[in-house]
Protein backbone atom coordinates (compact mmCIF):
# COMPACT_ATOMS: atom_id res chain seq x y z
CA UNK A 1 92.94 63.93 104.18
CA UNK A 2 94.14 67.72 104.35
CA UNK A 3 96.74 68.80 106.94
CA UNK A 4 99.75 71.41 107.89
CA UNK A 5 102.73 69.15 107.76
CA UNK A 6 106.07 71.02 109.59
CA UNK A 7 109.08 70.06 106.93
CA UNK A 8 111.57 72.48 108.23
CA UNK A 9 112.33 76.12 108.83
CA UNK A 10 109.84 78.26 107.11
CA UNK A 11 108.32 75.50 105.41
CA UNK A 12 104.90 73.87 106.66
CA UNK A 13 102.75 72.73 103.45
CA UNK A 14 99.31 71.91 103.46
CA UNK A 15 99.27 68.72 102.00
CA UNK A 16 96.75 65.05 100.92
CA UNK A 17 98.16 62.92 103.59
CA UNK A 18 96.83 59.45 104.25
CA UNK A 19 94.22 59.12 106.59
CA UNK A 20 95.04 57.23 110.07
CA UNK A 21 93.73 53.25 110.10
CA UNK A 22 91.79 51.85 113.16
CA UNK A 23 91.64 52.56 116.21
CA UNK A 24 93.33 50.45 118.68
CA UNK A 25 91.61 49.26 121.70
CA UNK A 26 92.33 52.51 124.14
CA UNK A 27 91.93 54.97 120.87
CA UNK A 28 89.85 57.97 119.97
CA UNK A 29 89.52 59.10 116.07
CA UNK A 30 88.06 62.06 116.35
CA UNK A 31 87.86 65.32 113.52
CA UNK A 32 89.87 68.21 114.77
CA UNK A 33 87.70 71.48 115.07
CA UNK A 34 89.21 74.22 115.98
CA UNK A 35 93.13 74.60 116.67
CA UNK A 36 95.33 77.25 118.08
CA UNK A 37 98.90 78.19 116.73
CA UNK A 38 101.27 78.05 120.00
CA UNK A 39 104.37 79.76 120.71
CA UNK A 40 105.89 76.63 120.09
CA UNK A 41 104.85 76.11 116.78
CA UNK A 42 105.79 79.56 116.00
CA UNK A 43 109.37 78.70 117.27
CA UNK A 44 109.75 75.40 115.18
CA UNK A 45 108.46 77.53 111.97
CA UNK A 46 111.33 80.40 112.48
CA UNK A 47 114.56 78.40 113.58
CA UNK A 48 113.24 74.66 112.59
CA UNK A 49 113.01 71.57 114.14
CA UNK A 50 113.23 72.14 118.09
CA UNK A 51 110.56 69.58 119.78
CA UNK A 52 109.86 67.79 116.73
CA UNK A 53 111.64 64.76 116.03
CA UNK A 54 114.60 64.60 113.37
CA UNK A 55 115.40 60.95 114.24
CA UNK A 56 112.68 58.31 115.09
CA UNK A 57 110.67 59.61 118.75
CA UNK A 58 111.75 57.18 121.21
CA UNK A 59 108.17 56.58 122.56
CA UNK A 60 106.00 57.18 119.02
CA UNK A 61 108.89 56.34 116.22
CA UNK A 62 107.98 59.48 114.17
CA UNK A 63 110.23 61.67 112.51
CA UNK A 64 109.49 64.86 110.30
CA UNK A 65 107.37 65.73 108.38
CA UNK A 66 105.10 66.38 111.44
CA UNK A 67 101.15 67.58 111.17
CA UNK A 68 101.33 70.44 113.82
CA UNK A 69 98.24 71.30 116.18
CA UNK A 70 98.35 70.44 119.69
CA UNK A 71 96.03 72.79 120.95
CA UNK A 72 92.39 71.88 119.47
CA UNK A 73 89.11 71.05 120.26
CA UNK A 74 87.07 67.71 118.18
CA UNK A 75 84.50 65.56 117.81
CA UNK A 76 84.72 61.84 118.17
CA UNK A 77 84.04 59.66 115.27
CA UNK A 78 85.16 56.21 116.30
CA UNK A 79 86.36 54.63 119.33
CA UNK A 80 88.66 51.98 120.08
CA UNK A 81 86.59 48.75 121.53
CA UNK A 82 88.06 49.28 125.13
CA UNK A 83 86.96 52.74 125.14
CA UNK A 84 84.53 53.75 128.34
CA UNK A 85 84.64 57.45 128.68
CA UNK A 86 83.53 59.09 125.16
CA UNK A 87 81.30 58.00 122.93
CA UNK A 88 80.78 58.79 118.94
CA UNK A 89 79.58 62.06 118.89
CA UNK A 90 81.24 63.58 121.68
CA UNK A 91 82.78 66.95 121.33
CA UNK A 92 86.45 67.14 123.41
CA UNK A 93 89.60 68.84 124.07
CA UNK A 94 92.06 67.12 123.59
CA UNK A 95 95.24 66.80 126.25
CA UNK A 96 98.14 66.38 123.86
CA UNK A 97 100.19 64.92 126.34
CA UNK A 98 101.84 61.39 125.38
CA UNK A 99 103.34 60.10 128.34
CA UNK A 100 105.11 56.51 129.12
CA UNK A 101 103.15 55.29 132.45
CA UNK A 102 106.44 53.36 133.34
CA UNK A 103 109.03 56.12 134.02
CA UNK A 104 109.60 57.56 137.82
CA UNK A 105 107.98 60.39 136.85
CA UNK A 106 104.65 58.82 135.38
CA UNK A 107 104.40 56.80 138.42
CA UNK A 108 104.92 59.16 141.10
CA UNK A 109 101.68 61.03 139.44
CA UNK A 110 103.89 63.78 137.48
CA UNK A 111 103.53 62.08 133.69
CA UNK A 112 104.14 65.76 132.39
CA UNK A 113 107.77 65.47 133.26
CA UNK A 114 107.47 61.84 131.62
CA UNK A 115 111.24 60.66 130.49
CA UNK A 116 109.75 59.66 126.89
CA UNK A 117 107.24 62.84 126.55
CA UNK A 118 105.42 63.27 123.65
CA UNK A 119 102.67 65.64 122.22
CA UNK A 120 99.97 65.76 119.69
CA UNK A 121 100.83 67.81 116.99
CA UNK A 122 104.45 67.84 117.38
CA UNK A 123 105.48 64.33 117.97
CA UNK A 124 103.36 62.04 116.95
CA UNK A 125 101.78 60.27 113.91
CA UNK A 126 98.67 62.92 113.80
CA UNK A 127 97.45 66.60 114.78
CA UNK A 128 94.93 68.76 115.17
CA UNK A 129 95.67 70.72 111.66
CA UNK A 130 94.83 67.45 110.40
CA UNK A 131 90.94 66.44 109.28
CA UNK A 132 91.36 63.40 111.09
CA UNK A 133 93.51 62.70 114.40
CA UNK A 134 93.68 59.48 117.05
CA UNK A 135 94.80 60.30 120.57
CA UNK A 136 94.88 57.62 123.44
CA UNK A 137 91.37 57.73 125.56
CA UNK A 138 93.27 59.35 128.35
CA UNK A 139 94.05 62.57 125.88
CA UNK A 140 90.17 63.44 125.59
CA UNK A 141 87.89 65.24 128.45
CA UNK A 142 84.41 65.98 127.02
CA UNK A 143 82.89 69.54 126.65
CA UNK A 144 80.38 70.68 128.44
CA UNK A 145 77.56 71.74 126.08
CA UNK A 146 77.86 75.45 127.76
CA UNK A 147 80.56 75.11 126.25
CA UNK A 148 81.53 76.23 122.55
CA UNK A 149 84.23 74.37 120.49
CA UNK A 150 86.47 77.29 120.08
CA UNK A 151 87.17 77.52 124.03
CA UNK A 152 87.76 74.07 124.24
CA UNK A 153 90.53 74.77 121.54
CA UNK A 154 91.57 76.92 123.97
CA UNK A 155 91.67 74.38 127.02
CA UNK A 156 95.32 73.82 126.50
CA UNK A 157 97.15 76.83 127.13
CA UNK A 158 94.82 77.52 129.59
CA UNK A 159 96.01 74.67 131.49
CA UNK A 160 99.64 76.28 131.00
CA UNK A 161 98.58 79.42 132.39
CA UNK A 162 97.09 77.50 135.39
CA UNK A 163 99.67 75.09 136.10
CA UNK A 164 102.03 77.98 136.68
CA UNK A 165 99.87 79.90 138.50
CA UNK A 166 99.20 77.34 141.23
CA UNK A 167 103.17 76.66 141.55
CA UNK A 168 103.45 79.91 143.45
CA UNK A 169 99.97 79.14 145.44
CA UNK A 170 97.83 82.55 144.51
CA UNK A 171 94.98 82.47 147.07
CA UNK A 172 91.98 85.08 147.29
CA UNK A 173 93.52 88.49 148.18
CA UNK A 174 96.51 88.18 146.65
CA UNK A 175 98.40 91.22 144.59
CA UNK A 176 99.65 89.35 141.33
CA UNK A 177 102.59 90.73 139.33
CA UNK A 178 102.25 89.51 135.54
CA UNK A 179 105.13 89.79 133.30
CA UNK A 180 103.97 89.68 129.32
CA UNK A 181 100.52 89.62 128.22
CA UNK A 182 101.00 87.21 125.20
CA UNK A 183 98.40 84.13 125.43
CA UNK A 184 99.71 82.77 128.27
CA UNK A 185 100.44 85.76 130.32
CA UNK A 186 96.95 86.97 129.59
CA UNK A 187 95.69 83.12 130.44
CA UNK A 188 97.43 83.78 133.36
CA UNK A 189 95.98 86.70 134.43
CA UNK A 190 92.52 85.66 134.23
CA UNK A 191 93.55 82.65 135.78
CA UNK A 192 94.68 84.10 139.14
CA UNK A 193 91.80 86.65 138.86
CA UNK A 194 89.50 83.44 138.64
CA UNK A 195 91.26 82.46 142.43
CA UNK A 196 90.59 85.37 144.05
CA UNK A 197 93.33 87.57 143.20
CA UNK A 198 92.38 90.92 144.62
CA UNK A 199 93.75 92.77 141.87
CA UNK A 200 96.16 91.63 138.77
CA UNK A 201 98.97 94.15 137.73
CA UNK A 202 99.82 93.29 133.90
CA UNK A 203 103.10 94.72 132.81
CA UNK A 204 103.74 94.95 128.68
CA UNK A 205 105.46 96.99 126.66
CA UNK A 206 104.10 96.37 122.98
CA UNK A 207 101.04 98.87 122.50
CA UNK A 208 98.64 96.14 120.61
CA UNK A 209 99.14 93.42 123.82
CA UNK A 210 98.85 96.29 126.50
CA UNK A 211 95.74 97.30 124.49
CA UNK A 212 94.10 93.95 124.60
CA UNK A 213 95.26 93.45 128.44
CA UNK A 214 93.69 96.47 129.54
CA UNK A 215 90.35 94.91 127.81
CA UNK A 216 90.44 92.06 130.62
CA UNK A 217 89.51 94.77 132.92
CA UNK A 218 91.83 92.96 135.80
CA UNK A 219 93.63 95.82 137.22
CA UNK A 220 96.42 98.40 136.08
CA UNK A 221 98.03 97.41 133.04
CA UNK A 222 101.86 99.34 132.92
CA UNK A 223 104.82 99.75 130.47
CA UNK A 224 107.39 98.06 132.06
CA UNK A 225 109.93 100.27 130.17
CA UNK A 226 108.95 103.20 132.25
CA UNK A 227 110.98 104.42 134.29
CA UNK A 228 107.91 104.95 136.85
CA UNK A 229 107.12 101.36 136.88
CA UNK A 230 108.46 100.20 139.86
CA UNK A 231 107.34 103.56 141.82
CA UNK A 232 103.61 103.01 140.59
CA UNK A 233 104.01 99.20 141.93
CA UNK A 234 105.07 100.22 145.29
CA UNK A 235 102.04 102.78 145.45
CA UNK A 236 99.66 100.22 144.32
CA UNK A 237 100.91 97.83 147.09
CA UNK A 238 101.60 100.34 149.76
CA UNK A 239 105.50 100.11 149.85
CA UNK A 240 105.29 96.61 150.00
CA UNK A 241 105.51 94.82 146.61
CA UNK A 242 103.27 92.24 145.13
CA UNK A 243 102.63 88.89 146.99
CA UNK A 244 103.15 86.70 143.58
CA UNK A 245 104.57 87.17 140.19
CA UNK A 246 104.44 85.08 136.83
CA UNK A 247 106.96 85.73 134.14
CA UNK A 248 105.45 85.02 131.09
CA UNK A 249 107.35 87.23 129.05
CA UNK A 250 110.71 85.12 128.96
CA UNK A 251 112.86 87.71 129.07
CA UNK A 252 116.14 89.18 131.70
CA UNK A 253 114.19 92.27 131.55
CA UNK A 254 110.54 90.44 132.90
CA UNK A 255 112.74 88.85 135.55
CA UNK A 256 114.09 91.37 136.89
CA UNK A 257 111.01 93.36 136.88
CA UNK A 258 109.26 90.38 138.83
CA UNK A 259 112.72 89.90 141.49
CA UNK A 260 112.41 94.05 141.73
CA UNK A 261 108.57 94.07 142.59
CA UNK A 262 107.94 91.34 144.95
CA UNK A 263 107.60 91.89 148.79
CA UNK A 264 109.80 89.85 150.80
CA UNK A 265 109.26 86.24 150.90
CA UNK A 266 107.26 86.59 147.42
CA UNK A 267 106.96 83.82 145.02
CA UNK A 268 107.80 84.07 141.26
CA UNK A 269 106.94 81.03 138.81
CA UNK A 270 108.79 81.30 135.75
CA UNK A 271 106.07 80.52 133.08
CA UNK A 272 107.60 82.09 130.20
CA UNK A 273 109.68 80.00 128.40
CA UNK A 274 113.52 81.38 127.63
CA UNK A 275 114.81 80.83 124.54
CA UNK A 276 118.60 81.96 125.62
CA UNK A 277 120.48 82.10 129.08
CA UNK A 278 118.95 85.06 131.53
CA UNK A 279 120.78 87.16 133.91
CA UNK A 280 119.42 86.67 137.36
CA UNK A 281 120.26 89.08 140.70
CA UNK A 282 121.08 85.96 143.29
CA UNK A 283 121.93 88.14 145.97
CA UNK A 284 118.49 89.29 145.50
CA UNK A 285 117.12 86.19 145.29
CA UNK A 286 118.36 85.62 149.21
CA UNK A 287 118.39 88.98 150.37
CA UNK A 288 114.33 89.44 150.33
CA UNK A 289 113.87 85.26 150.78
CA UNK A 290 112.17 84.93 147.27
CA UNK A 291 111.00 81.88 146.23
CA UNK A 292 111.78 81.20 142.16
CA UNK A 293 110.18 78.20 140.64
CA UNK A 294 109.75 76.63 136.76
CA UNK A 295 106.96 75.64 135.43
CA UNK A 296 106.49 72.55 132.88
CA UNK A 297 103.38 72.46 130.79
CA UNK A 298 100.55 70.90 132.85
CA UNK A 299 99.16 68.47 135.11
CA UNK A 300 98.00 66.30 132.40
CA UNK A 301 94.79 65.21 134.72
CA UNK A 302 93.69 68.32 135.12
CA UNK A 303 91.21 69.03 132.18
CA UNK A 304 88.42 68.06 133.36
CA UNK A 305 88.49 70.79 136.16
CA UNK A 306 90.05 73.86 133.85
CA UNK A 307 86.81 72.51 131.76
CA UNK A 308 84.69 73.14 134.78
CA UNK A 309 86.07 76.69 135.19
CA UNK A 310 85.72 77.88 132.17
CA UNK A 311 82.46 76.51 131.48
CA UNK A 312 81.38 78.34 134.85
CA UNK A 313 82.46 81.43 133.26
CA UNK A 314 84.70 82.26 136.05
CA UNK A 315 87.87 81.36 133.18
CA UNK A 316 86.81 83.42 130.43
CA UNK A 317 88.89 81.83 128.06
CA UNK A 318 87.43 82.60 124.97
CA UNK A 319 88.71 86.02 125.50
CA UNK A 320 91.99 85.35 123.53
CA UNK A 321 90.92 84.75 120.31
CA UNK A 322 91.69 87.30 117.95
CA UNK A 323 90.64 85.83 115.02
CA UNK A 324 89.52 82.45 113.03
CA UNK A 325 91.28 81.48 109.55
CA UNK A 326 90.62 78.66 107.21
CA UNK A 327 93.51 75.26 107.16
CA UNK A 328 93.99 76.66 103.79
CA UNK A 329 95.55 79.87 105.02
CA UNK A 330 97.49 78.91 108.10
CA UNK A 331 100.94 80.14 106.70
CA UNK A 332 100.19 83.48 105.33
CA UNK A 333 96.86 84.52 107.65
CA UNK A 334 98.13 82.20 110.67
CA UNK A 335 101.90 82.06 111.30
CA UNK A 336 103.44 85.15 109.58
CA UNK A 337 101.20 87.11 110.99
CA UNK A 338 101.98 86.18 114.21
CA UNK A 339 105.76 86.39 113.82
CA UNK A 340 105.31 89.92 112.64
CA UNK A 341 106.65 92.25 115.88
CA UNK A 342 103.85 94.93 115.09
CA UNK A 343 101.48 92.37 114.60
CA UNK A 344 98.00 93.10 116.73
CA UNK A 345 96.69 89.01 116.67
CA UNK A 346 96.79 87.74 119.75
CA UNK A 347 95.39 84.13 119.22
CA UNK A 348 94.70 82.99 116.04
CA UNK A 349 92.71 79.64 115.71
CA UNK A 350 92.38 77.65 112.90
CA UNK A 351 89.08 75.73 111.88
CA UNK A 352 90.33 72.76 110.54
CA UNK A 353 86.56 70.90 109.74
CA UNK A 354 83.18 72.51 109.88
């Protein structure tokens, strides 16, 4: 079968790759569909291996070469003889998720801090920029036929965006801060407009993102390099500052924004990941009370109801696609595109079968 295989920095290789045997008893084969390129992909292509495994995975044995894709939609072709909820046929998204079940973690209900994590796509033995990938029946929540494959390739950092977003608790009425309007900024925008928000302030400095922001329709969408930034923040909130912010632009300079904007007793969740240490104001942390909390990937039981929102239209996620590229041209059309700084793609999904 054809798939994207990760071999080091700069080098992922579309490639004939064995296809996976049978199913085991809790298994799902299914065809990959469509597939988005993640920031984390993006960060394995440009300074190599990071998540995926160099030595042996302590939970799934892999090592490089890995087939990337953890963000896809599928349909199922087989199933394992154990398997209840999915039957041949089925289109899913798939929750790339590989967790233990034995750790602390797993059994206190939080398997996406699982000791032994693993993922789909970047490590384990298949992907979704393969033809063919097996997941465990837990990974797959069916679509809803409102529902078209390309959002449920989407599903996924949706579920990102989401996750952080309820760490801070945004409840209808709310003024929400976002720092960075890359995927999951923007994800997180829509999200918190979803809940209620009574009006979503974007901040983002590249022209192209700030562009596509401001065609959410959400609320003001500002240059955060301004030097009227913070001044139009306090007259938006009436002197106050905004009740929640999510930095989802991993940088010092989002932080600070967020710590410098938020009313007294605000939350921030830290959504955005940092690639290098950040300079944080802890005086101002405790002066105004703020409360700063991280964010890890996703509940990994909660597809089925970021399904449900987005299929009620309420999570337009299908919004972030920017464009749709063949398997064939994932390197030149998919990830240097999206490295490019003046690039104007925002997501770029692959369609790995037809």
């Amino acid at each position: 079968m054809k798939a994207a295989r990760f071999h080091g920095q700069k080098d992922i290789r579309i490639e004939d790759v064995a296809k996976p045997g049978a199913p085991m008893p809790d298994e799902v084969v299914v065809e990959p569909l469509y597939c988005g390129i993640c920031g984390t992909d993006l960060h394995e292509y440009v300074v190599g291996a990071i998540v995926t495994p160099t030595k042996p995975h302590p939970l799934t044995g892999v090592t490089n070469p890995q087939i990337l894709g953890h963000e896809f939609s599928a349909r199922v072709i087989e199933i394992g003889k154990d398997v209840r909820n999915v039957k041949v046929g089925d289109r899913v998204a798939i929750m790339p998720a590989i967790v233990c079940g034995r750790c602390i973690p797993c059994r206190t209900g939080r398997g996406h801090l699982c000791e032994l994590f693993a993922c789909t796509g970047l490590s384990a033995p298949t992907g979704g920029l393969g033809e063919i990938a097996v997941v465990k029946e837990y990974q797959v929540a069916k679509l809803p036929d409102s529902m078209s494959d390309i959002a449920g390739a989407l599903v996924e950092p949706a579920a990102v965006a989401a996750y952080g977003v309820d760490r801070v608790g945004v409840t209808g009425g709310d003024i929400v801060l976002v720092s960075g309007a890359g995927p999951i900024g923007a994800l997180s925008a829509l999200y918190a407009n979803a809940l209620g928000a009574s009006q979503v302030i974007i901040a983002e400095p590249n022209p192209h993102r700030a562009a596509f922001a401001k065609s959410l329709g959400l609320g003001p969408v500002l240059n955060p390099l301004d030097e009227s930034f913070g001044a139009t923040i306090m007259d938006i909130t009436e002197g106050r500052g905004v009740d929640m912010a999510v930095e989802a632009s991993g940088t010092t300079g989002g932080l600070t924004g967020c710590m410098d904007n938020i009313r007294r007793s605000g939350k921030i969740v830290q959504t955005g990941l940092h690639t290098k240490p950040a300079t944080i104001n802890a005086m101002q942390l405790s002066e105004k009370d703020i409360s700063y909390v991280g964010s890890w990937c996703y509940l990994i039981t909660d597809w089925p109801r970021v399904i449900r929102l987005a299929a009620s239209g309420k999570y337009p996620i299908e919004k972030m696609v920017s464009s749709v590229i063949d398997i064939d041209d994932v390197v030149t059309k998919g990830f240097d595109v999206l490295i490019d700084p003046k690039g104007d793609q925002m997501k770029v999904l692959v369609q790995v079968n037809k």
